[in-house]
Each structure stands twice: as C-alpha cells, then as structure tokens.
Protein backbone atom coordinates (compact mmCIF):
# COMPACT_ATOMS: atom_id res chain seq x y z
CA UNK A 1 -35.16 3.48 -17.41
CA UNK A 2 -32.06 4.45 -14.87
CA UNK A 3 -31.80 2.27 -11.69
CA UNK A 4 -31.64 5.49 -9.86
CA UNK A 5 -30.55 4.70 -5.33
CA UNK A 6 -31.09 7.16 -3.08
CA UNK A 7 -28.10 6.48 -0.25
CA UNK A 8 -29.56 8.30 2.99
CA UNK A 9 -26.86 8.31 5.67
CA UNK A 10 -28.00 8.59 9.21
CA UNK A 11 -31.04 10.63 8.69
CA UNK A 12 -31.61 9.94 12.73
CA UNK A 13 -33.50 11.91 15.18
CA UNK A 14 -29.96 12.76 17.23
CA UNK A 15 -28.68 14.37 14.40
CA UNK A 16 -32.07 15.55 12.75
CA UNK A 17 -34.44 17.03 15.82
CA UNK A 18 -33.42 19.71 17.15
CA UNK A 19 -33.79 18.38 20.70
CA UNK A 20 -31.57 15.67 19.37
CA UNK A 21 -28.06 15.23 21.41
CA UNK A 22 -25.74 16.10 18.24
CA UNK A 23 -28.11 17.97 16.46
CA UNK A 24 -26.87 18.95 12.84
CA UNK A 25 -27.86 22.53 12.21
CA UNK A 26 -30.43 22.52 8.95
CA UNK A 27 -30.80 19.12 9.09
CA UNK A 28 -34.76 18.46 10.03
CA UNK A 29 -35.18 21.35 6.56
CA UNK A 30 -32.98 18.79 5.00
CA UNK A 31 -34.74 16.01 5.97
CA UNK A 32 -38.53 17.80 5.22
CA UNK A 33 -37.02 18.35 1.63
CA UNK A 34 -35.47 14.97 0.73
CA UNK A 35 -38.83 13.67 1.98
CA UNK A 36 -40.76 15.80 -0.61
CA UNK A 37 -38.25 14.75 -3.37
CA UNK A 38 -38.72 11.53 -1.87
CA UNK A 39 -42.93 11.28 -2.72
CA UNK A 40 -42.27 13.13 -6.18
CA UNK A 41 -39.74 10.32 -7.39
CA UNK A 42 -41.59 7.75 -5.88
CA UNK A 43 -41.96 5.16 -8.64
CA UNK A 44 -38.36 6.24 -9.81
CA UNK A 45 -36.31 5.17 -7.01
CA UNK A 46 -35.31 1.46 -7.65
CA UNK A 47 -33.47 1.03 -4.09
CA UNK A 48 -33.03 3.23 -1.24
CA UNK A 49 -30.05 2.56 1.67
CA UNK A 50 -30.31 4.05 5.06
CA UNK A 51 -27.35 3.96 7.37
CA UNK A 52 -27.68 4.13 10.93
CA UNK A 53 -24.90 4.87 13.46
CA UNK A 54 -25.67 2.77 16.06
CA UNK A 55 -23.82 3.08 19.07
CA UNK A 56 -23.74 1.72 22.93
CA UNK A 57 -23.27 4.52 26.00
CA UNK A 58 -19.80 2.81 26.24
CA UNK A 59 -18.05 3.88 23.12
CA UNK A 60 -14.52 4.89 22.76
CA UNK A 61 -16.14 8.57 21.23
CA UNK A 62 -18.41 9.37 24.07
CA UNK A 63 -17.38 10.74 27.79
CA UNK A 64 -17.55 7.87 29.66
CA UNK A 65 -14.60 6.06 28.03
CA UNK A 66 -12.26 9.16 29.37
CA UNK A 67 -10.99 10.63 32.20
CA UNK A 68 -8.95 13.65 32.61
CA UNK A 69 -6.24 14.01 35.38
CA UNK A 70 -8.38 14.95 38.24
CA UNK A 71 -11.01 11.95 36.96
CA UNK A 72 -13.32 13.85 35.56
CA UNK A 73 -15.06 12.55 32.31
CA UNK A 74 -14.69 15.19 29.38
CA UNK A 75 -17.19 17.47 28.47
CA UNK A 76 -18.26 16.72 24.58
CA UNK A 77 -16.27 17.70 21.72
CA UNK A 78 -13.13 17.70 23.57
CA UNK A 79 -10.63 16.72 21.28
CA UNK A 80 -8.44 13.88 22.69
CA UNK A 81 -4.61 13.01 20.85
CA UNK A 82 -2.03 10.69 21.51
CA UNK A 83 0.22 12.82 23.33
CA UNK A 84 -2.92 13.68 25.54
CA UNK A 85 -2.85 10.34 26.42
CA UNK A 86 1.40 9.21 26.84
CA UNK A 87 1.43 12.79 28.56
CA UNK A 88 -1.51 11.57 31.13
CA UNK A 89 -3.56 14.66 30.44
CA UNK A 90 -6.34 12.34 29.99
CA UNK A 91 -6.25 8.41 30.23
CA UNK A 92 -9.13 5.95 29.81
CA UNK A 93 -11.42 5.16 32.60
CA UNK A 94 -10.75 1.62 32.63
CA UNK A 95 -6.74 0.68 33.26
CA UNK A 96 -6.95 -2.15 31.16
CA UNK A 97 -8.27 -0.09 28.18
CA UNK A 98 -5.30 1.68 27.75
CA UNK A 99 -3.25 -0.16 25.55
CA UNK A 100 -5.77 -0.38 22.96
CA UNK A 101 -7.00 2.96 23.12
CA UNK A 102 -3.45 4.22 22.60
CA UNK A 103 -3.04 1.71 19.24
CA UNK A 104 -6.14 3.14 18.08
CA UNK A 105 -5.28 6.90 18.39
CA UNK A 106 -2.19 6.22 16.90
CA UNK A 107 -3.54 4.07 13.98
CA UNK A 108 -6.78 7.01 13.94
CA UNK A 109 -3.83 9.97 13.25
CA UNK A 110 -1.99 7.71 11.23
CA UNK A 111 -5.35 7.77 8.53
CA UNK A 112 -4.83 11.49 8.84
CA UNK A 113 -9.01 12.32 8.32
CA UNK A 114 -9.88 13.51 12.11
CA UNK A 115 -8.54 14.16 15.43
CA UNK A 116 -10.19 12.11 18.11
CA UNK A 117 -13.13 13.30 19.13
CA UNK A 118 -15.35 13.20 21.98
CA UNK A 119 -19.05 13.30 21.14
CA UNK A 120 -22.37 13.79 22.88
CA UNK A 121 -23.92 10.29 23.58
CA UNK A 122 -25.57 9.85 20.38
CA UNK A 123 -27.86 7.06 18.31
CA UNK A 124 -27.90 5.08 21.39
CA UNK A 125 -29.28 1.87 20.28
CA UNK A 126 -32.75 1.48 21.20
CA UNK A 127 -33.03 5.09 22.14
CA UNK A 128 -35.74 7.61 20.58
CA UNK A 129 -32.24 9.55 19.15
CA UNK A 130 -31.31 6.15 16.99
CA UNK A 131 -34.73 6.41 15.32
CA UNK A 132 -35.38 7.67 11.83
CA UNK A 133 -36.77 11.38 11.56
CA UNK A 134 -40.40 10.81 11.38
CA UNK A 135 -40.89 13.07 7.64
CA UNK A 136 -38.26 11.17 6.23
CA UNK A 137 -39.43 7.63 7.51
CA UNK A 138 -42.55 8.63 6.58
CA UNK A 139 -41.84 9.08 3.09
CA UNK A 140 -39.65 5.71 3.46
CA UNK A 141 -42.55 3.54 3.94
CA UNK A 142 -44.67 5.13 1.65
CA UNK A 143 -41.81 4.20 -1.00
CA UNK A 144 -42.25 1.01 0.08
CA UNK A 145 -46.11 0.78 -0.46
CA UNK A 146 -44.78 -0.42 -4.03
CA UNK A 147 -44.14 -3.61 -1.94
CA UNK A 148 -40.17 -2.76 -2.00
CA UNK A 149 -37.78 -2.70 1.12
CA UNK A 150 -35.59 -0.20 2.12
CA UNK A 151 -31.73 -1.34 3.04
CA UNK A 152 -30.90 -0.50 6.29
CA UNK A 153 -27.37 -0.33 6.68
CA UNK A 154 -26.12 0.06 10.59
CA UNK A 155 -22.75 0.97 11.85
CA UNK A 156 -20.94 1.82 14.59
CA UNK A 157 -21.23 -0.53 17.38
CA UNK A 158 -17.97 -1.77 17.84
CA UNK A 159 -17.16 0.33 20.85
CA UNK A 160 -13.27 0.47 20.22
CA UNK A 161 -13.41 2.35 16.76
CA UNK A 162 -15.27 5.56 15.11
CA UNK A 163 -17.49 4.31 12.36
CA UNK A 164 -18.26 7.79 10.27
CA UNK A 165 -18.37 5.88 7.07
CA UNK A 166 -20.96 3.13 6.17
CA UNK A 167 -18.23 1.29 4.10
CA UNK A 168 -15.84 0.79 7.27
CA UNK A 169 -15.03 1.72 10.29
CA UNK A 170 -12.04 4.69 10.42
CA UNK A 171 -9.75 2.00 12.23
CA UNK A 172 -10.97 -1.55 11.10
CA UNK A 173 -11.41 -4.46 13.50
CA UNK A 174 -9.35 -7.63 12.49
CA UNK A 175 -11.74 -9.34 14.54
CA UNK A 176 -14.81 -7.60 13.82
CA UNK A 177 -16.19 -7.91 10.51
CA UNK A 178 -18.47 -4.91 10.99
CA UNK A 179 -15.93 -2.89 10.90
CA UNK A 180 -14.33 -3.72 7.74
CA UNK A 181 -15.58 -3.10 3.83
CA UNK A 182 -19.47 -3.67 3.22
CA UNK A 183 -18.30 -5.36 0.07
CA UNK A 184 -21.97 -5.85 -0.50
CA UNK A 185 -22.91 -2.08 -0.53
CA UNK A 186 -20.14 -1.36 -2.60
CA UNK A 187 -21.10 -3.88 -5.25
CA UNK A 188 -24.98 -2.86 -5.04
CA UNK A 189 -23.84 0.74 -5.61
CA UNK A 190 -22.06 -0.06 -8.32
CA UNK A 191 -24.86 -1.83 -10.26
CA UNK A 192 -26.83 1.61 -9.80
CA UNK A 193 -26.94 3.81 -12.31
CA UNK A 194 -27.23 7.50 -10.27
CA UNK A 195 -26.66 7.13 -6.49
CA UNK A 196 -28.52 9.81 -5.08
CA UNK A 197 -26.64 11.14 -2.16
CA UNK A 198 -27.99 12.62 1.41
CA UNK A 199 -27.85 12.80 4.59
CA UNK A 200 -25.84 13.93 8.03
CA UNK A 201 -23.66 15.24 8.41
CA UNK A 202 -22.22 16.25 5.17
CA UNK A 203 -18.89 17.06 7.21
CA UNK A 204 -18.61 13.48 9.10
CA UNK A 205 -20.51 10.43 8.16
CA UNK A 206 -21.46 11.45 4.58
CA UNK A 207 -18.14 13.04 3.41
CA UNK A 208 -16.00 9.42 4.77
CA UNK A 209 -19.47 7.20 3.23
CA UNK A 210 -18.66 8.57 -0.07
CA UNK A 211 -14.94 8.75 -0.20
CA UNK A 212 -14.83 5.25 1.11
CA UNK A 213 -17.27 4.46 -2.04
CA UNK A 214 -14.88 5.71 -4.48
CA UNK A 215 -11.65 4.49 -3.10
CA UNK A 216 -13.06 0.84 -3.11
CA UNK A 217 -15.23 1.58 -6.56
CA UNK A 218 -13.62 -1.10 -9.51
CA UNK A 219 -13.19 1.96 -11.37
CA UNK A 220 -12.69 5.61 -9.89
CA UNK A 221 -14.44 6.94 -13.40
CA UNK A 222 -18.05 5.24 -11.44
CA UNK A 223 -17.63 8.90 -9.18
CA UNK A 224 -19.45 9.97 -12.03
CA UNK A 225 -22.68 8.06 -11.22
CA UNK A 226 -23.12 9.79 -7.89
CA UNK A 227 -25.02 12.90 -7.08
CA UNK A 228 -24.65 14.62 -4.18
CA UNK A 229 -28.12 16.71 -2.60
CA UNK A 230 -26.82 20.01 -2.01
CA UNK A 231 -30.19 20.89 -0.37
CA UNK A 232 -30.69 17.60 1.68
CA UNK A 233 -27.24 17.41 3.98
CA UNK A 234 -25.90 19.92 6.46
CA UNK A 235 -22.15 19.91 8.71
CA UNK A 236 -21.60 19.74 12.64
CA UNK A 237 -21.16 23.39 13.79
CA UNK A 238 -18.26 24.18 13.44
CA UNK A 239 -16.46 21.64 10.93
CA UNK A 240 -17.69 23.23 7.88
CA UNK A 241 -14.24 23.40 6.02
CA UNK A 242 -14.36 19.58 6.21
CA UNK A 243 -17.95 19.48 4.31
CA UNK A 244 -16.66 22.23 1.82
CA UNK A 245 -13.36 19.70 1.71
CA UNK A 246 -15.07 17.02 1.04
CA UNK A 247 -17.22 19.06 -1.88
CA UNK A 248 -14.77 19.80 -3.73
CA UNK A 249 -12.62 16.58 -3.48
CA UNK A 250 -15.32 14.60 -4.60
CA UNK A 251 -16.55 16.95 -7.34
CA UNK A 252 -12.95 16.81 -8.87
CA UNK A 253 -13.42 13.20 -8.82
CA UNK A 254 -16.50 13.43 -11.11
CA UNK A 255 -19.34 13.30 -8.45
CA UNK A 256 -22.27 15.39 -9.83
CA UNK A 257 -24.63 17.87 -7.50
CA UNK A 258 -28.29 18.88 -8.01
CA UNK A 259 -31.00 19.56 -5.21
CA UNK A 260 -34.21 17.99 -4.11
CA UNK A 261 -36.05 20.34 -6.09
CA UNK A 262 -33.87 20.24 -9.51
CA UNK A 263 -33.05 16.11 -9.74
CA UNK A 264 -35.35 14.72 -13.14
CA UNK A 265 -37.51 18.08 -11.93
C-alpha cells in the first residue's frame, strides 16, 4: 500500500468564506470537494498537513505598517516598492522601522517572486478568519477518528517578512527560526509516496509551498511524487497568470495533476 499525504495549505475561513477578509474566489467549492475526496479516501490517507498563515494586525503586509505622504495608511492591495519607499511616496508608520523595512524590500525584489504587497488583515491569530473552514475540518477530524493526528503546520508570524510558503518565509529571519526551512516537513514529504496537493491560493501560498518543496527535495526527480488537485485550489482575483505560472513550472518538473473526483476513483 502507498503512504499517500494530503498537504492542505491554508484551507482558512479568510481565504475560504466568502465573508472572509481575502476571500479566494472558488475556494469554499474547493474546500466542499476536497472534503468529499477527503471521507472517500479515508482509510487511504496515511498523514495529512495543514498550514496555517498565522498572522498579528501588525504585519509588515497589512495597512497599518504603512503610511503614504499625507499619513494615510494604504488601502489593501496597494503594491508598495523600494523606490516607493527612498522616493517617500510611502514610508513606514513607525520611524524606527524604516531601515529594516527598506532591507527587506530590497532583499523581497532581489528573490524576484512578488512585488510587495499590501493585504487585507487576514488569519489574524485567534480570529474566526484563522480558523479552518468548517467542511474541510469536518472531514479532518473524522480522518482522525482512526485515532491519527493531523500536522498542523503554522506560518507567518514573524511580522517583518511575507511567509506565502510553508517551507520558509520569502525573506528568512537569521534570528527567527520560523522563518527558515521546515527541514522536518521536507523530510516527512519525502518519505511519502504521493503528496496530495490543495489548498489557497493556488497563485500565493500553494504555488511558493510547492516550489520551495522541490528546490530543497534531495532529488528534483521526487516532483514526480506530487499531485496537484486541480479541482480543490483557486488564485487571488486577479493574479491568475501566477497560478497558471506556477502550473506549468511545476508540471515540467514532473508534478502530476488529477481532481478530487478522479485520484484512486
């Protein structure tokens, strides 16, 4: 018998409800589905991860951390660069954040993945938005009715740095080891044989999640082994060319797609 993991990323109310603050269009249908698939493969799911972005209100990607000439925080998805900052078309609202916030813009275009971004508050930790979507944690604890624990996997509260990926943050802490390679998930993934993949948003946190997998893999051939749900993850409005990117980067690379209704149907 395959060890077959389902990797869920961020399958949070925020992101999955559509009274959620960053709602991902299609993803509570995504959700509904993978939880179906979910019930059907029950006793053939040996592990299942769950990331959660976990953020505070004070977070270098929300408002609050910004200010634009006249002192105004910026309204969500304003896109923020380093020359926006040298040029003083926005700055940060606390003086002595500057410095760092300009290393960290610098060091975020430097990666070359995303502009800066300024997001709704979102997955605010302790909030109803950093919960689980109920169908989906539903089916979750069912699963583990086979006396078996799901691995929650949380990222993103290191206010200083976006976290899209649940293998590191996009601009790693030195001093933070949240931040920097969950050897540990790598490793566990590794000893899977099919790595289910699902989640939100296909264009953010699951496209960096499974690039960062198969940069750090011991062998770039273990793509192979992963299996992206076509059916079960959706993009942020309006970044769909990085989802269909990330598609067809990853499916050179040998990962494998099917749908919640096709995988072992």
């Amino acid at each position: 018998m395959h060890a077959i993991h389902l990797l869920l990323i961020d399958p949070q109310n925020d992101f999955c409800d559509k009274n959620g603050s960053l709602f991902v269009p299609g993803a509570d249908e995504d959700m509904k589905r993978l939880a179906a698939m979910v019930a059907r493969l029950k006793d053939k799911l040996a592990d299942v991860h769950v990331t959660l972005d976990s953020h505070r209100k004070v977070d270098i990607s929300h408002p609050i951390w910004w200010k634009d000439s006249s002192g105004a925080h910026p309204p969500p998805f304003t896109q923020i660069s380093t020359a926006d900052l040298e040029s003083g078309r926005f700055t940060t609202t606390q003086p002595g954040f500057y410095k760092r916030t300009l290393a960290y813009l610098k060091a975020l275009e430097a990666g070359n993945r995303y502009p800066h971004v300024v997001w709704p508050e979102h997955c605010l930790i302790g909030d109803a938005g950093h919960n689980v979507y109920p169908e989906i944690a539903g089916a979750i604890h069912d699963w583990e009715d086979r006396f078996a624990q799901a691995d929650f996997v949380t990222k993103g509260s290191n206010p200083w740095t976006e976290h899209f990926s649940a293998v590191q943050a996009e601009v790693p802490d030195p001093e933070d080891p949240s931040t920097q390679v969950n050897t540990s998930l790598i490793t566990t993934l590794e000893e899977a044989d099919v790595v289910l993949l699902a989640g939100e948003a296909r264009s953010h946190c699951l496209a960096n999640t499974v690039r960062d997998i198969v940069t750090h893999f011991s062998d770039p051939k273990l793509a192979s082994k992963l299996v992206l749900l076509t059916d079960a993850s959706s993009d942020v409005a309006g970044f769909e060319n990085y989802g269909d990117d990330f598609l067809n980067d990853l499916v050179k690379a040998g990962m494998q797609t099917s749908t919640t209704t096709d995988f072992l149907a």
